[in-house]
C-alpha atoms as a PDB file:
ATOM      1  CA  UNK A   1       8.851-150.489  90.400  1.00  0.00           C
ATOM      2  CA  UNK A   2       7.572-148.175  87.454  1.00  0.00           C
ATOM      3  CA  UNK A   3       4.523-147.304  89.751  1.00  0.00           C
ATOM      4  CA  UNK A   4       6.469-146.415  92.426  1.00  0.00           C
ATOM      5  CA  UNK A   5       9.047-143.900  90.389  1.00  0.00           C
ATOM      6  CA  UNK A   6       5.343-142.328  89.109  1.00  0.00           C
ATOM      7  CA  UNK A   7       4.270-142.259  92.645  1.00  0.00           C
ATOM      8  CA  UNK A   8       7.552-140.597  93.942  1.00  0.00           C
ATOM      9  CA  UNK A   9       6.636-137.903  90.952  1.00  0.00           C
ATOM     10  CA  UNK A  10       3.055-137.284  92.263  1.00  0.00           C
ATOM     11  CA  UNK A  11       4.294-136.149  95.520  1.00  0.00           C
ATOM     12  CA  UNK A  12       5.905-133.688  93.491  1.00  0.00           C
ATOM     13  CA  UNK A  13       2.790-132.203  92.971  1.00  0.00           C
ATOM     14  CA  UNK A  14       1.996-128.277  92.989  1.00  0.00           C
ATOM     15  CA  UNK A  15      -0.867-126.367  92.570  1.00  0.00           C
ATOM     16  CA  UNK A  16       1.328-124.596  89.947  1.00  0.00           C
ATOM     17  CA  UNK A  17       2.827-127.601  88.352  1.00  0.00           C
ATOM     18  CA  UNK A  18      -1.008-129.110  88.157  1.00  0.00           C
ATOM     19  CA  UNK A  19      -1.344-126.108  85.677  1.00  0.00           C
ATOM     20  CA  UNK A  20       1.606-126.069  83.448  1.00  0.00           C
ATOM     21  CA  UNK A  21       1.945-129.807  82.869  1.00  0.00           C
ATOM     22  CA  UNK A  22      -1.299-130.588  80.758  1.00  0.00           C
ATOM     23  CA  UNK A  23       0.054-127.277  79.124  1.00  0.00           C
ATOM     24  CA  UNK A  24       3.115-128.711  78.167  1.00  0.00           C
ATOM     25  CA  UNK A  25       1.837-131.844  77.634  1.00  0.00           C
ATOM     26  CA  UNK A  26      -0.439-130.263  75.116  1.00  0.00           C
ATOM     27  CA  UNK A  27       2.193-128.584  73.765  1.00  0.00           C
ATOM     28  CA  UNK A  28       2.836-131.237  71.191  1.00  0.00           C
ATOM     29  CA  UNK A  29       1.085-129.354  68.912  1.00  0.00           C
ATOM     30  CA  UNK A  30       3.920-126.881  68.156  1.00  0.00           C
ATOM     31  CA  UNK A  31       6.012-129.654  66.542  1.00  0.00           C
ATOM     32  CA  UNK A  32       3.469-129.697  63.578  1.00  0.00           C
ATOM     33  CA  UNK A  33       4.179-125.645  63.475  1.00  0.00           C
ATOM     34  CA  UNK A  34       8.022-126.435  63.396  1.00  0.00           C
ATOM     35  CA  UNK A  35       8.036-128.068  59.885  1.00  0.00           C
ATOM     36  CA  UNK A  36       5.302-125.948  58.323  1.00  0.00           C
ATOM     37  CA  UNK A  37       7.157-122.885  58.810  1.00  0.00           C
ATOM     38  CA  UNK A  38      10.272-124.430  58.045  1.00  0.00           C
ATOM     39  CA  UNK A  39       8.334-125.579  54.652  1.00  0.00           C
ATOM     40  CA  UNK A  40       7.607-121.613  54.069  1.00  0.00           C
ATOM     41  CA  UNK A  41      11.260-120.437  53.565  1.00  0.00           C
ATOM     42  CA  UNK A  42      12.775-121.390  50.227  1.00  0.00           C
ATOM     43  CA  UNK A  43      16.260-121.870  52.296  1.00  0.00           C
ATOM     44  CA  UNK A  44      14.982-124.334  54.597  1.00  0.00           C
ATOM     45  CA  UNK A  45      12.013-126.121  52.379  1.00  0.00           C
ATOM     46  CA  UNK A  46      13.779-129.371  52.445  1.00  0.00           C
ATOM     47  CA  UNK A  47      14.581-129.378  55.809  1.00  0.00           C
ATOM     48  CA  UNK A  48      11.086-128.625  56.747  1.00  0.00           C
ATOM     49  CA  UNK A  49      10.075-131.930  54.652  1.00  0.00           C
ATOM     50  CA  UNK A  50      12.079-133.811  56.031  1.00  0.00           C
ATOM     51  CA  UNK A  51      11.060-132.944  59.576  1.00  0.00           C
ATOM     52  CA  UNK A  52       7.490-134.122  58.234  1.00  0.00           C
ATOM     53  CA  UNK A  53       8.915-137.740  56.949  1.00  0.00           C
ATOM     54  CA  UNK A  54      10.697-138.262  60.808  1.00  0.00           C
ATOM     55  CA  UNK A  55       7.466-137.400  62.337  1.00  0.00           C
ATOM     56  CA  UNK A  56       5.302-140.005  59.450  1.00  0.00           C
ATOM     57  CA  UNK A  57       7.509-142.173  60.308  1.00  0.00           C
ATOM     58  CA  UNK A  58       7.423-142.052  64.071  1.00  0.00           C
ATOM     59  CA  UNK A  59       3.536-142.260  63.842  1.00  0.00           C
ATOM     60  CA  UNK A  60       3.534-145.210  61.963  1.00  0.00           C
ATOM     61  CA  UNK A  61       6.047-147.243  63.945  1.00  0.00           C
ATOM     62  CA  UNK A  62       4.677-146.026  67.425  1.00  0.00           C
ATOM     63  CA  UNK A  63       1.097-145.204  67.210  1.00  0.00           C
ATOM     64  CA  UNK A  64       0.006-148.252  64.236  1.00  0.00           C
ATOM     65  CA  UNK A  65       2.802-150.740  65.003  1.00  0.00           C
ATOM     66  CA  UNK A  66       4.266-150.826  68.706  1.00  0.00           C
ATOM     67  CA  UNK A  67       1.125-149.729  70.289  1.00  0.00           C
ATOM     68  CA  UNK A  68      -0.658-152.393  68.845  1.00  0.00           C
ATOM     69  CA  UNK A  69       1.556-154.637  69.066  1.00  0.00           C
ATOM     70  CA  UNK A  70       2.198-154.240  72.707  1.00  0.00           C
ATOM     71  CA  UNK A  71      -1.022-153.617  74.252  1.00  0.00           C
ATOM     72  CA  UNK A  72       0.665-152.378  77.659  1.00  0.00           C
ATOM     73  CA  UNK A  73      -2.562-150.862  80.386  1.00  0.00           C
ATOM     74  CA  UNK A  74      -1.937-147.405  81.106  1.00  0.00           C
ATOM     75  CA  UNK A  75      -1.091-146.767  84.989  1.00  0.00           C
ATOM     76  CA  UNK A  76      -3.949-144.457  85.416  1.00  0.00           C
ATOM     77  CA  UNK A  77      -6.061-147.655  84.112  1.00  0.00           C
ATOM     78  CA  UNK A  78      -3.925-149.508  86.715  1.00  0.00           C
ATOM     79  CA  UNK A  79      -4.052-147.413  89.821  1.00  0.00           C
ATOM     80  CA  UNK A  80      -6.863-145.316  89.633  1.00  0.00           C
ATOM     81  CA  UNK A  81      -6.554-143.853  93.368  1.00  0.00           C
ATOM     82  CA  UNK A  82      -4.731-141.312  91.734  1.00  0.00           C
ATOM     83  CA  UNK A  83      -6.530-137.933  90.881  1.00  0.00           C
ATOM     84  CA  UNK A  84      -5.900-136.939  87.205  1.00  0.00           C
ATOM     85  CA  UNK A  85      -5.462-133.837  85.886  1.00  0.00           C
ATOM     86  CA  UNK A  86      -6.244-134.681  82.097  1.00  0.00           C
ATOM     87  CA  UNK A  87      -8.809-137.559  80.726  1.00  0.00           C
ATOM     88  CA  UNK A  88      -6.782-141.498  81.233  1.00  0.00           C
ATOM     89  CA  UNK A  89      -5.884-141.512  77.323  1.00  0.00           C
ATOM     90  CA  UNK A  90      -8.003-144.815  75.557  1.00  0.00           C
ATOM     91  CA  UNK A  91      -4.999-146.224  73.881  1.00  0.00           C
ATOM     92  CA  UNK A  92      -1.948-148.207  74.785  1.00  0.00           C
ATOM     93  CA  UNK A  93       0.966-146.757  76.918  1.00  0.00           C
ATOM     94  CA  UNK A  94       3.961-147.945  75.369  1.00  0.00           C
ATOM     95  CA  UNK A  95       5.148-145.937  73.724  1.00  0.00           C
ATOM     96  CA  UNK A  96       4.707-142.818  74.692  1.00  0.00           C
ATOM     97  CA  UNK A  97       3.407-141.095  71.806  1.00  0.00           C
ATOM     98  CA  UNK A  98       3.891-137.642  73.031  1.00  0.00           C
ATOM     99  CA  UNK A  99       7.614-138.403  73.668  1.00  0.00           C
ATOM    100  CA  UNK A 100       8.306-140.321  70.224  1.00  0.00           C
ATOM    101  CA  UNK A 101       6.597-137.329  68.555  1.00  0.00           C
ATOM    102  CA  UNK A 102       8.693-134.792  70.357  1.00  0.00           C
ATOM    103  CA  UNK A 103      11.997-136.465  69.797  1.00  0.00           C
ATOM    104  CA  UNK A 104      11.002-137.368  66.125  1.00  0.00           C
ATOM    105  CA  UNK A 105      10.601-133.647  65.891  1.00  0.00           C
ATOM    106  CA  UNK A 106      13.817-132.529  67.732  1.00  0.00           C
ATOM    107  CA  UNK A 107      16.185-135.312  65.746  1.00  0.00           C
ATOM    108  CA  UNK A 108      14.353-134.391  62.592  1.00  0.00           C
ATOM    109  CA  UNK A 109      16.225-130.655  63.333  1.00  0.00           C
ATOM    110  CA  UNK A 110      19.626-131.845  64.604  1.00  0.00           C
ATOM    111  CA  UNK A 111      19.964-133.959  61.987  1.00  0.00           C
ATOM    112  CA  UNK A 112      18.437-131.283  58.721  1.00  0.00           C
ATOM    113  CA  UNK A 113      21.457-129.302  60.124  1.00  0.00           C
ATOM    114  CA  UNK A 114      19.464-125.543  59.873  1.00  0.00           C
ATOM    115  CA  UNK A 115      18.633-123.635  62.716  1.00  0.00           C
ATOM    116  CA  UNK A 116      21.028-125.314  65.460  1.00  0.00           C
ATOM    117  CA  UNK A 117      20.317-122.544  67.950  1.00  0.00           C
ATOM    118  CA  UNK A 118      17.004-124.199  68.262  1.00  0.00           C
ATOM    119  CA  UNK A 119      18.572-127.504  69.005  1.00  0.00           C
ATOM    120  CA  UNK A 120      18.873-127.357  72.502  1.00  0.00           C
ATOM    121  CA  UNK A 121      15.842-125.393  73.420  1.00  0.00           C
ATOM    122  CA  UNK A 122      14.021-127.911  71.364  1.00  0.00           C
ATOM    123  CA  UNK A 123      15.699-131.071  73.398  1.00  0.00           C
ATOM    124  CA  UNK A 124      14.755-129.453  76.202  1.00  0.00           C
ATOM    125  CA  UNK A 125      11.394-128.822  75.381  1.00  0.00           C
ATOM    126  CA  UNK A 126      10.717-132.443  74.181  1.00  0.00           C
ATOM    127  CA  UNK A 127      12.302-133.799  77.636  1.00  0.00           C
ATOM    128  CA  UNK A 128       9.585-131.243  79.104  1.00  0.00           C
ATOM    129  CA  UNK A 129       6.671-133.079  77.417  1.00  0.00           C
ATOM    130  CA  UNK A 130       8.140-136.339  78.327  1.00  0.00           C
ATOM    131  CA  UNK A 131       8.210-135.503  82.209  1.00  0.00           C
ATOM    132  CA  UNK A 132       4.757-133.874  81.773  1.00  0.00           C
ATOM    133  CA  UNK A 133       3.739-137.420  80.481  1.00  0.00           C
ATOM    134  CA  UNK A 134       4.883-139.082  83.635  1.00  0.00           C
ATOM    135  CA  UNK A 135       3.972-136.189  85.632  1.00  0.00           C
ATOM    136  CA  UNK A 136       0.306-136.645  84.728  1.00  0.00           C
ATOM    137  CA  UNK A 137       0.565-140.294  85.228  1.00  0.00           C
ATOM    138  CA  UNK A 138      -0.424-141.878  82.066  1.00  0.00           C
ATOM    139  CA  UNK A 139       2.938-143.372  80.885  1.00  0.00           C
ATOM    140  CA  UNK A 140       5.299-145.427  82.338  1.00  0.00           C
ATOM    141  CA  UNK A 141       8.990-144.067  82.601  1.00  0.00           C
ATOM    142  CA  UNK A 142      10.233-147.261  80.640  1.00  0.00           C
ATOM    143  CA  UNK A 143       7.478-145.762  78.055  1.00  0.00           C
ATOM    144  CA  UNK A 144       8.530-142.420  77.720  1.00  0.00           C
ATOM    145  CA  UNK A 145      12.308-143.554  77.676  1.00  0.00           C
ATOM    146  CA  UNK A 146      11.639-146.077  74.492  1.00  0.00           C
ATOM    147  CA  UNK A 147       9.311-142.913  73.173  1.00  0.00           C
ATOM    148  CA  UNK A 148      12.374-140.934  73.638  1.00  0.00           C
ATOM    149  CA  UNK A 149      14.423-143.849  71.558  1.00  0.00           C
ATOM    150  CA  UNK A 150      12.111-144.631  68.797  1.00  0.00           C
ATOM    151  CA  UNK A 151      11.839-140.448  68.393  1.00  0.00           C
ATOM    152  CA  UNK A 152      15.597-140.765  67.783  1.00  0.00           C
ATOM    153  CA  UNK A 153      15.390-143.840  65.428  1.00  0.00           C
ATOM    154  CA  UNK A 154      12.646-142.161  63.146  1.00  0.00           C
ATOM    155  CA  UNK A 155      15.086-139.111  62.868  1.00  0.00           C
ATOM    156  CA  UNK A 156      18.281-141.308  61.878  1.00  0.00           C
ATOM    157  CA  UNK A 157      16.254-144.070  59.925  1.00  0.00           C
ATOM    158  CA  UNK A 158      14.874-141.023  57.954  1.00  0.00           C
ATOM    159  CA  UNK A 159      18.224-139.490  57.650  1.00  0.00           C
ATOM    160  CA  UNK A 160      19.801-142.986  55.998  1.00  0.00           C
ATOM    161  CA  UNK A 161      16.873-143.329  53.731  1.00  0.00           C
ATOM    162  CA  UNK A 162      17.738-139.504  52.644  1.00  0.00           C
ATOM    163  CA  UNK A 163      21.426-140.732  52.053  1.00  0.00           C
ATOM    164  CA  UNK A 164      20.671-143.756  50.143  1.00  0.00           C
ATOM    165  CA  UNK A 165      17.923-142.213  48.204  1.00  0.00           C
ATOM    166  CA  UNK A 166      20.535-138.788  47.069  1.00  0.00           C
ATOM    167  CA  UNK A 167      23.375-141.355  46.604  1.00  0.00           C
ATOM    168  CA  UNK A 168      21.824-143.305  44.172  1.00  0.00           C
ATOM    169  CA  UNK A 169      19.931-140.442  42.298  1.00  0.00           C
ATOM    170  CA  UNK A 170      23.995-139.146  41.615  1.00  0.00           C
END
């Protein structure tokens, strides 16, 4: 059923679209920018760090645990009739990576409470890389929806380890 769904997205498929997905996919990058220029205000230092511990933690549990652990083929490794517009990634598809960053990222700002005009643009921007992910067929949707999940979980694991760790320093 998953292979259908990403076949129903390929016939979405525009010359345009063909150029702005590996973009966005790519754009993954920019969450690494988020924190470090969050890290070179004095106001929002902390929050900044703490965007940095929800994304160490996301790469941990998704990229050296649940990857591993899993071992799911990636569909492009599955079905390769289908013409890719970036390189089949070598690793394991679930989770999505991409996604779990993004919404580590995202959930690392709703929940450091600064900046919440950039919440939204940020969720949508995150959901953007997800599609992109499916778009360019190398994920699953059940992949990118648990990347989407364990994203989430980093941010509020990371936000009860913060509450623990300041209640019991007072």
């Amino acid at each position: 059923m998953e292979l259908q769904i990403l076949n129903v997205i390929q016939t979405l498929r525009t010359p345009l679209l063909d150029q702005i997905m590996p973009l966005i996919s790519n754009g993954i990058v920019l969450w690494i920018l988020l924190p470090l220029l969050l890290m070179m205000h004095k106001k929002t230092r902390k929050a900044g760090l703490f965007i940095l511990i929800v994304m160490g933690i996301d790469v941990l549990l998704c990229n050296v645990i649940m990857k591993l652990l899993f071992h799911r083929i990636r569909p492009c490794d599955v079905n390769t009739m289908i013409p890719l517009l970036v390189s089949c990634p070598t690793d394991y598809s679930f989770p999505s990576g991409h996604t779990a960053f993004s919404f580590a990222a995202v959930s690392g700002l709703w929940f450091s409470n600064v900046y919440k005009q950039w919440r939204i643009p940020t969720l949508i921007f995150a959901c953007l890389i997800a599609f992109s992910r499916l778009y360019l067929y190398v994920h699953y949707p059940s992949d990118v929806l648990i990347g989407a999940f364990v994203g989430i979980f980093c941010g509020w694991l990371a936000l009860q380890l913060k509450m623990r760790y300041i209640h019991e320093k007072e």
